[in-house]
C-alpha atoms as a PDB file:
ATOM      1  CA  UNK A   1     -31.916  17.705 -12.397  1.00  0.00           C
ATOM      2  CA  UNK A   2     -33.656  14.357 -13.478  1.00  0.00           C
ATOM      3  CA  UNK A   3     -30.737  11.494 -13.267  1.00  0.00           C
ATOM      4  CA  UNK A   4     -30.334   9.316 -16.098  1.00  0.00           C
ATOM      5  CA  UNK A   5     -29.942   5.682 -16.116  1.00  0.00           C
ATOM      6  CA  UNK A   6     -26.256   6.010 -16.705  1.00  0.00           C
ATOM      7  CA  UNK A   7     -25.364   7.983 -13.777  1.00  0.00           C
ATOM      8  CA  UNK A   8     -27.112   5.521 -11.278  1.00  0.00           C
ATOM      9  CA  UNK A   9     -24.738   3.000  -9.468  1.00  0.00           C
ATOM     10  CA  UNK A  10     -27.410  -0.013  -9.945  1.00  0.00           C
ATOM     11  CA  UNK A  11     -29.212  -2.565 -12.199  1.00  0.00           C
ATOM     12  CA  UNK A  12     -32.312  -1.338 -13.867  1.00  0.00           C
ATOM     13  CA  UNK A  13     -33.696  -4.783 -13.885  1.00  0.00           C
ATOM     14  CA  UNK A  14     -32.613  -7.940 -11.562  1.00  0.00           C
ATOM     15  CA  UNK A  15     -31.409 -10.382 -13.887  1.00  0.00           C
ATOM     16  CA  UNK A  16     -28.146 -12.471 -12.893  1.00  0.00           C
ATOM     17  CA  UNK A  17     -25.626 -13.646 -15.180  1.00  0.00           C
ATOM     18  CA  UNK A  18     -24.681 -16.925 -13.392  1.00  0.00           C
ATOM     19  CA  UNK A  19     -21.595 -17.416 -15.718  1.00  0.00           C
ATOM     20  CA  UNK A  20     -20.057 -13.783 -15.324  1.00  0.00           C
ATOM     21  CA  UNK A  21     -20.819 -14.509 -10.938  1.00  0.00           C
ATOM     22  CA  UNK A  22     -19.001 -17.523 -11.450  1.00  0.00           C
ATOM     23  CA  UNK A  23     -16.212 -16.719 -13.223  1.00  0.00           C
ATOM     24  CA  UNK A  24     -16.115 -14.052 -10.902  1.00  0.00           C
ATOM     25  CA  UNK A  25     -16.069 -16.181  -7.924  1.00  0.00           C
ATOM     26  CA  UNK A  26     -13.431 -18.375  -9.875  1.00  0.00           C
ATOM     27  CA  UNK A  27     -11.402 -15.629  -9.528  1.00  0.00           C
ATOM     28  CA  UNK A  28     -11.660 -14.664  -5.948  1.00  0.00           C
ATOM     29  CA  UNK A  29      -8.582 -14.460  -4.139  1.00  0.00           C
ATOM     30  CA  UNK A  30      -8.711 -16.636  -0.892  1.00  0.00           C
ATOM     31  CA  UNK A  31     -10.248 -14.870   2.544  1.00  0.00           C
ATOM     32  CA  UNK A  32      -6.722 -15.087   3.859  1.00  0.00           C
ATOM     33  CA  UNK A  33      -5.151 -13.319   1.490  1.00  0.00           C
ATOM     34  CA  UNK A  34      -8.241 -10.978   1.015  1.00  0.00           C
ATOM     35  CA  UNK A  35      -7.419 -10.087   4.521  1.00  0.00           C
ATOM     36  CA  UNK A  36      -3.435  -9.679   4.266  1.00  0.00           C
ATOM     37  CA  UNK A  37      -4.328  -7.313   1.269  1.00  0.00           C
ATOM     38  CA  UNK A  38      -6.164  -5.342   3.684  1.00  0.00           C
ATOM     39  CA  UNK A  39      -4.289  -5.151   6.536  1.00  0.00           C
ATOM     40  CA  UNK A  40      -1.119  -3.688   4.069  1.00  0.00           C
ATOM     41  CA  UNK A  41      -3.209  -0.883   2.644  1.00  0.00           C
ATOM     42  CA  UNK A  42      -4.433  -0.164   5.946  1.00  0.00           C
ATOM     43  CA  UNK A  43      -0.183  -0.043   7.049  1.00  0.00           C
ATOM     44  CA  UNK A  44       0.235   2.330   3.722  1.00  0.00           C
ATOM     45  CA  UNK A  45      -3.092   4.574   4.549  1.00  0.00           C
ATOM     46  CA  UNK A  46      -0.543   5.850   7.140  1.00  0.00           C
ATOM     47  CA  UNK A  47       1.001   9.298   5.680  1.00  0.00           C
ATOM     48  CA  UNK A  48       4.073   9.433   7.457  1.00  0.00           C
ATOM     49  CA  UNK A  49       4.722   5.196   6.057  1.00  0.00           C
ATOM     50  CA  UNK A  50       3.566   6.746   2.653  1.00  0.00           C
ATOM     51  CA  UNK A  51       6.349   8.949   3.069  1.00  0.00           C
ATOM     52  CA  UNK A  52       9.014   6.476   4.560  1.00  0.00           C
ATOM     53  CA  UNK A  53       8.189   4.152   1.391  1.00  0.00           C
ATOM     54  CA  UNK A  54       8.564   7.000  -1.104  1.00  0.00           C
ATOM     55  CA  UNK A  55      12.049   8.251   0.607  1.00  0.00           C
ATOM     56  CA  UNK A  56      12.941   4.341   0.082  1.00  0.00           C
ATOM     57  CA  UNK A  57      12.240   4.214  -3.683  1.00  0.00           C
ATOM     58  CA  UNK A  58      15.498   5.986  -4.201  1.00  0.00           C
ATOM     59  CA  UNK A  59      17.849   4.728  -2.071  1.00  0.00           C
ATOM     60  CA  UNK A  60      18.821   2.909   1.593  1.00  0.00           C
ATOM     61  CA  UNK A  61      18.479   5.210   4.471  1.00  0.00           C
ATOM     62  CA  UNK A  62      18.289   5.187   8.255  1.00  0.00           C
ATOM     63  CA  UNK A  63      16.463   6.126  11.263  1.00  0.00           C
ATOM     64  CA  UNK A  64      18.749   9.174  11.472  1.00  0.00           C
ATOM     65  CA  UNK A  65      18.420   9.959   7.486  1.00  0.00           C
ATOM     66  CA  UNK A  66      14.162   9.052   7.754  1.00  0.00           C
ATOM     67  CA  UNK A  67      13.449  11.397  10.971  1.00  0.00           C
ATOM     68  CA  UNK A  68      15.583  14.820   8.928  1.00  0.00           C
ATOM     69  CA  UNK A  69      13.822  13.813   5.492  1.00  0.00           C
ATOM     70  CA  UNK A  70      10.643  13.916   7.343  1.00  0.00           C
ATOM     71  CA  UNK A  71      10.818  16.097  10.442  1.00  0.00           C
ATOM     72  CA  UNK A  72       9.889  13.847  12.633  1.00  0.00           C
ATOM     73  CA  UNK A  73      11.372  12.365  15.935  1.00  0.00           C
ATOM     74  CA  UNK A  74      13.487   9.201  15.789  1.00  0.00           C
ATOM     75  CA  UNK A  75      11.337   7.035  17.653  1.00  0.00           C
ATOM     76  CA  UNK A  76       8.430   7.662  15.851  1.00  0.00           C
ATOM     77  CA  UNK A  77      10.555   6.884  12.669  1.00  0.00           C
ATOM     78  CA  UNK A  78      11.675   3.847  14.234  1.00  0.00           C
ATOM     79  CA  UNK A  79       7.582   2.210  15.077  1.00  0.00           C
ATOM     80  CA  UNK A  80       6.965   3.408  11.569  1.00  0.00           C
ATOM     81  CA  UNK A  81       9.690   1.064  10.370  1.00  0.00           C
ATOM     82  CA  UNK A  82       8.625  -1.659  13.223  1.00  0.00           C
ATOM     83  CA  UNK A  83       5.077  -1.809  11.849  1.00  0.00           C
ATOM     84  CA  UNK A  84       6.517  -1.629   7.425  1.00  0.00           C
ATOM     85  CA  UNK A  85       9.009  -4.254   8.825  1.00  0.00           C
ATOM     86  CA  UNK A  86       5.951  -6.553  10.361  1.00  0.00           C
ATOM     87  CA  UNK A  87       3.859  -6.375   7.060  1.00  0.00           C
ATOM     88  CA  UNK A  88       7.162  -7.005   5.282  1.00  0.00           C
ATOM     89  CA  UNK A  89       7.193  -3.718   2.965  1.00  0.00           C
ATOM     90  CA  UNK A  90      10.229  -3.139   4.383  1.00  0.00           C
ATOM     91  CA  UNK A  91      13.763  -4.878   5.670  1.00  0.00           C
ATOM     92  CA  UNK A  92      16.943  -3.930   7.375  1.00  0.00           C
ATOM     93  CA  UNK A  93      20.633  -4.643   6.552  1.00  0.00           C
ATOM     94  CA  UNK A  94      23.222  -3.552   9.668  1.00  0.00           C
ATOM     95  CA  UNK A  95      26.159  -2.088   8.393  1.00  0.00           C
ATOM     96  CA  UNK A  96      28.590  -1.742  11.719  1.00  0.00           C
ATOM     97  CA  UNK A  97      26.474   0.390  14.311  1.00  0.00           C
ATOM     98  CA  UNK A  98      24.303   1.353  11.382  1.00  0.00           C
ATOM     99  CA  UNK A  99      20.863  -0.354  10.396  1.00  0.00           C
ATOM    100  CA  UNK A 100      19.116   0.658   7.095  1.00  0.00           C
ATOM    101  CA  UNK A 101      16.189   0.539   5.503  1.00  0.00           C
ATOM    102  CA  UNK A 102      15.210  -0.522   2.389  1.00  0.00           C
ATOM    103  CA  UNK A 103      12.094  -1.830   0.371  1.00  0.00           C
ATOM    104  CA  UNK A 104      11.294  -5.190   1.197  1.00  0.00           C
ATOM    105  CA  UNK A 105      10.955  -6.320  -2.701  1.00  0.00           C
ATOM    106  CA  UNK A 106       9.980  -4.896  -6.270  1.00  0.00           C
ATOM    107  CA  UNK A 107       6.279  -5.343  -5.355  1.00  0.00           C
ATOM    108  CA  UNK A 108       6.273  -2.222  -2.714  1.00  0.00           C
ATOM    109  CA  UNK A 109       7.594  -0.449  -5.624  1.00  0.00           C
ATOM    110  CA  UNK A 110       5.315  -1.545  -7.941  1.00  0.00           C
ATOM    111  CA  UNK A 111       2.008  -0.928  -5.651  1.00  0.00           C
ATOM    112  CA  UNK A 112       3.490   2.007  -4.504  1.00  0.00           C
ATOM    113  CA  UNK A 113       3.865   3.364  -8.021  1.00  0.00           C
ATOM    114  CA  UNK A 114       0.590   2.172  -9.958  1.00  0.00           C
ATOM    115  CA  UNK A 115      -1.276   3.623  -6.573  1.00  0.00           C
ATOM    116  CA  UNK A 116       1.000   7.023  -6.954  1.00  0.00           C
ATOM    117  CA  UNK A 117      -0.189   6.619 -10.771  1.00  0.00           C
ATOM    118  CA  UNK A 118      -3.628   6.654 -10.495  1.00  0.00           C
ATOM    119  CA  UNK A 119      -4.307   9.165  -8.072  1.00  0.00           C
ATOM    120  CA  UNK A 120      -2.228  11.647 -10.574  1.00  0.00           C
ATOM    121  CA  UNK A 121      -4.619  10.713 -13.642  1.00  0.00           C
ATOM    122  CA  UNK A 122      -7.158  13.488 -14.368  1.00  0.00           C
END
């Protein structure tokens, strides 16, 4: 089957627009946080931290509620949290012996969400 010019994934003809590349670069975050961005969807590409972040949408929960929700051991629960806690997608709050979890702020939600979104769409 012959491929049509709409179905390739490049220019037919090299011709730049210099003021779409520069509003473009205008518009490029800064390396730093091009990197940050990476390194936290590289912490949620993890499915069990996937999981750990959904189970958090709802409600607080701890190591002992995260590791029965998910059927997993304790202590991997607990680096799961360690690594969340490091990009801060996650925080604690002790309550007595007791240390929850929770989402570290509406944006976890909100990436969490528009990513859950889009992978649903047909």
């Amino acid at each position: 089957m012959a491929e049509t010019h709409l179905e390739t994934d490049h220019c037919e003809t090299h011709l730049v627009d210099r003021a779409r590349v520069l509003r473009a670069a205008r518009a490029m975050p800064e390396a730093n946080h091009l990197h940050a961005l990476v390194d936290t969807f590289r912490v949620l590409s993890n499915p069990t931290r996937l999981k750990i972040v959904h189970a958090l949408l709802s409600e607080e929960l701890c190591v002992c509620d995260l590791a029965a929700l998910l059927n997993v051991n304790e202590s991997a629960i607990s680096r799961e949290l360690r690594v969340l806690r490091t990009m801060r997608l996650v925080k604690n709050n002790r309550v007595g012996k007791r240390v929850y979890y929770a989402l570290d702020d509406d944006h976890v939600r909100q990436i969490f969400a528009a990513g859950l979104e889009h992978v649903k769409e047909p």
